[in-house]
Structure formats: C-alpha cells, structure tokens
Protein backbone atom coordinates (compact mmCIF):
# COMPACT_ATOMS: atom_id res chain seq x y z
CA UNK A 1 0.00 0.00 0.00
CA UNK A 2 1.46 3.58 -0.89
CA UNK A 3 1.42 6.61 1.46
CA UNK A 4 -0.30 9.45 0.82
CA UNK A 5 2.97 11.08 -0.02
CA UNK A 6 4.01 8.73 -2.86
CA UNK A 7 0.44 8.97 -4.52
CA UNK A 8 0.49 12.85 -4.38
CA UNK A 9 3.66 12.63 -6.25
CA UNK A 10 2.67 10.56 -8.59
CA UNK A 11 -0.36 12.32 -9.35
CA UNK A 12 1.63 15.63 -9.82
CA UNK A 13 4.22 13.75 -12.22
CA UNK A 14 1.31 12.15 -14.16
CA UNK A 15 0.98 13.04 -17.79
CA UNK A 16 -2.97 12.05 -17.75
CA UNK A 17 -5.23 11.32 -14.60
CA UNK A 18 -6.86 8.05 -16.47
CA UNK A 19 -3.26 6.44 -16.40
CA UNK A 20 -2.61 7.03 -12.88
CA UNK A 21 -6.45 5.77 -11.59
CA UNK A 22 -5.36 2.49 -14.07
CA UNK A 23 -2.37 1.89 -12.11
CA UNK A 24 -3.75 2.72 -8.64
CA UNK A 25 -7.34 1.09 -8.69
CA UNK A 26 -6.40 -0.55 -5.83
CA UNK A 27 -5.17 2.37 -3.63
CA UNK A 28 -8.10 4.66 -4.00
CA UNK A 29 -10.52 4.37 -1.13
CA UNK A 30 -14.21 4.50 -3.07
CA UNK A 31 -15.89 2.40 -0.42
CA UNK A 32 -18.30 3.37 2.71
CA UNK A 33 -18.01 3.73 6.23
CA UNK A 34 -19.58 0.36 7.24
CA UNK A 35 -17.78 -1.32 4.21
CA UNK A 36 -14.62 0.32 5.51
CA UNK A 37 -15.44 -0.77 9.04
CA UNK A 38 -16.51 -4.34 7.90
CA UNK A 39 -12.88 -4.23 6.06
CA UNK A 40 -10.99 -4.25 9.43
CA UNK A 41 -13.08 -6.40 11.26
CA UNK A 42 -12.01 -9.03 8.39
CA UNK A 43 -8.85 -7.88 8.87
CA UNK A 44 -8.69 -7.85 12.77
CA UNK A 45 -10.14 -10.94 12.82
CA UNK A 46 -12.99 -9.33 15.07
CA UNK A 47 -16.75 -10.18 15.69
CA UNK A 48 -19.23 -6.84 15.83
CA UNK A 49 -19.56 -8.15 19.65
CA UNK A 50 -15.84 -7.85 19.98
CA UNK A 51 -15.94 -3.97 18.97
CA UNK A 52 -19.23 -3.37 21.31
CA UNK A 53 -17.38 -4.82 24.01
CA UNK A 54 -14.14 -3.59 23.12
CA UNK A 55 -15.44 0.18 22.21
CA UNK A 56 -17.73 0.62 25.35
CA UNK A 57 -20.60 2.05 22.41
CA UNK A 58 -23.92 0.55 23.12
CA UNK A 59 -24.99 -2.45 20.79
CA UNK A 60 -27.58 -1.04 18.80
CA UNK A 61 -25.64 1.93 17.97
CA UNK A 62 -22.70 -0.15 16.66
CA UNK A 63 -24.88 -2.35 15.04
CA UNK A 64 -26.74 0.57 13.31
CA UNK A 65 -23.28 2.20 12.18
CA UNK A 66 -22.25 -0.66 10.32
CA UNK A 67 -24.86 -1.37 9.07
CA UNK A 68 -25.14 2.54 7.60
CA UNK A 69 -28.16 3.40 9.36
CA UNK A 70 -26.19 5.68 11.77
CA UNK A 71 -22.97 8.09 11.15
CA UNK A 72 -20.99 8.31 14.05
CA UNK A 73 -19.50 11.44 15.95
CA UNK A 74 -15.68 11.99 16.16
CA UNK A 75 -15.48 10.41 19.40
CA UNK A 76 -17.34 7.41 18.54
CA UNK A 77 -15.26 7.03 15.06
CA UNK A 78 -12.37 6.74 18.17
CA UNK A 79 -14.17 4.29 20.26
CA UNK A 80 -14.72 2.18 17.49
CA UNK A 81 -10.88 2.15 16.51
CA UNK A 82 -10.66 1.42 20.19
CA UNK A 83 -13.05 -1.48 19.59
CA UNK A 84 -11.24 -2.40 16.53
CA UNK A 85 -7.91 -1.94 18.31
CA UNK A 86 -6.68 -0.05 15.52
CA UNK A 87 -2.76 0.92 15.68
CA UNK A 88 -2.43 5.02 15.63
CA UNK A 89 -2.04 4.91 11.67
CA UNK A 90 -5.37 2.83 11.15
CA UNK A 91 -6.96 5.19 13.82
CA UNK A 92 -5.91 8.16 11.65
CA UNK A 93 -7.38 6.20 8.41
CA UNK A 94 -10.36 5.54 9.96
CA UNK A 95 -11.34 9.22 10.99
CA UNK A 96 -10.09 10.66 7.28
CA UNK A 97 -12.81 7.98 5.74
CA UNK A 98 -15.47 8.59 8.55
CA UNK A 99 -15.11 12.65 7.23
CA UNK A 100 -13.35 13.42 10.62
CA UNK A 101 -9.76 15.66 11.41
CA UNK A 102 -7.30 13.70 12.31
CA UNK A 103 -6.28 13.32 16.01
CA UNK A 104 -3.64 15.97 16.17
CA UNK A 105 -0.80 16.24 18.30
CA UNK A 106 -0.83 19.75 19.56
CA UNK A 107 -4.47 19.07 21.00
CA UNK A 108 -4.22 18.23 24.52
CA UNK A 109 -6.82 15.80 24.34
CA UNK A 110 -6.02 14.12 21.16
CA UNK A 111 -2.34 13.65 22.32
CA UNK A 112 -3.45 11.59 24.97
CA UNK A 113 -5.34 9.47 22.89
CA UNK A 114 -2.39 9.46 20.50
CA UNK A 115 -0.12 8.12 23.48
CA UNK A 116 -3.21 5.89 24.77
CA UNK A 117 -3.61 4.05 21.20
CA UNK A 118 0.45 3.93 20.74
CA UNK A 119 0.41 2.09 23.88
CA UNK A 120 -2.38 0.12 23.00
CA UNK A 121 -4.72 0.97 26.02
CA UNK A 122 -8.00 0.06 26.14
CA UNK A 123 -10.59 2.64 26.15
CA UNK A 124 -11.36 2.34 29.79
CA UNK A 125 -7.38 3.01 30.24
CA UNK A 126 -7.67 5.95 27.96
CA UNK A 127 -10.53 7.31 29.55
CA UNK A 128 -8.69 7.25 32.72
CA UNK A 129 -5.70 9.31 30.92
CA UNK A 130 -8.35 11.94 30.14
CA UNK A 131 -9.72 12.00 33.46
CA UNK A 132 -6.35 12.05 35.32
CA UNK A 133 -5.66 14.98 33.03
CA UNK A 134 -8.70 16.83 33.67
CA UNK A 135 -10.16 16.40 29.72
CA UNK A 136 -12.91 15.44 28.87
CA UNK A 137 -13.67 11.76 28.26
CA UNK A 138 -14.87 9.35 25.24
CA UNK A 139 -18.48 8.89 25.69
C-alpha cells in the first residue's frame, strides 16, 4: 500500500489522470463507512460483539453504524478504533474515511489518545488518561 505522499507525487508527475487511476485502482478508497469498518473487522479478525465490548458504544448503535443506518460522531469514530484496536495509523485512516480531522498532536486531548492508542490501552485506560488529566472523556 502507498502513502499518501508517494500517490500525491505521482499524481503531480502524471501526464494524464486516467493512467494514474489504471495503475492505482487498488489504492483509491471509493468504499463506505460500514464497508470500511466491515474491512478491518475481516482484517482484525474481530466479531461486531468484539468492537461493542471492546469500544464501550452501546450495541444497537454499533450495530446501526455498520450497518449505515447511523454516522458516528468523532469520538465514537475513536471508540470504534478502540473497539477495533486499531494501531495510531489505522486510527488516523479511519477518521479521514469517517469525514473526521485527524487526532492531532498539539491538542491536549487528542495527544493523549495518540499516546493511549500507541500504547495500546484500552478505552477504559484511555478514559482514565483523560480523566487524570482533567479532559474530557470518550463517551
């Protein structure tokens, strides 16, 4: 899979835009939230249950995200990559496709959850991080 980087480049180098879709069909992301999310649970090797329990999100909410019913808040795009226990690369991935900013490290809040993730907390761990540090927690 290319970075960002390399397919910027090779856009700007391209002598036509039909050429460089042709040659990266399968880097473009043309797909929707739940597909996206049912991508990593294939990929995780995770059950829907596993995110609900892993996410702390009700059931029926989960359920009714992936199934597209539902479109889910910034924080709940970052429960569910703690439910998918997404690295701090997916997690960024995930919020770009879900139409969210990025966590972003100058943000007191979202450098916690930076940290949290890049340790691999769970969400009740992270949520503790935000509380110790007087910020508000995932809901």
């Amino acid at each position: 899979m290319k970075n960002t980087d390399e397919l910027t480049h090779e856009i700007q180098m391209a002598d036509d835009i039909v050429s460089y879709f042709e040659k990266n069909r399968d880097e473009m992301q043309i797909c929707t939230l739940p597909e996206y999310l049912q991508e990593w649970l294939e990929r995780k090797e995770l059950t829907r249950a596993d995110v609900v329990r892993h996410s702390n999100l009700n059931k029926a909410y989960v359920y009714q995200i992936f199934s597209g019913k539902k479109f889910p808040s910034r924080d709940k795009v970052i429960a569910l990559a703690f439910g998918l226990q997404l690295t701090v690369g997916e997690t960024q991935s995930l919020l770009k496709q879900a139409g969210h900013r990025e966590l972003y490290p100058r943000d007191p809040r979202d450098a916690l959850l930076l940290f949290a993730f890049s340790k691999k907390m769970s969400i009740i761990d992270a949520n503790e991080l935000l509380y110790d540090h007087e910020i508000e927690v995932l809901e």
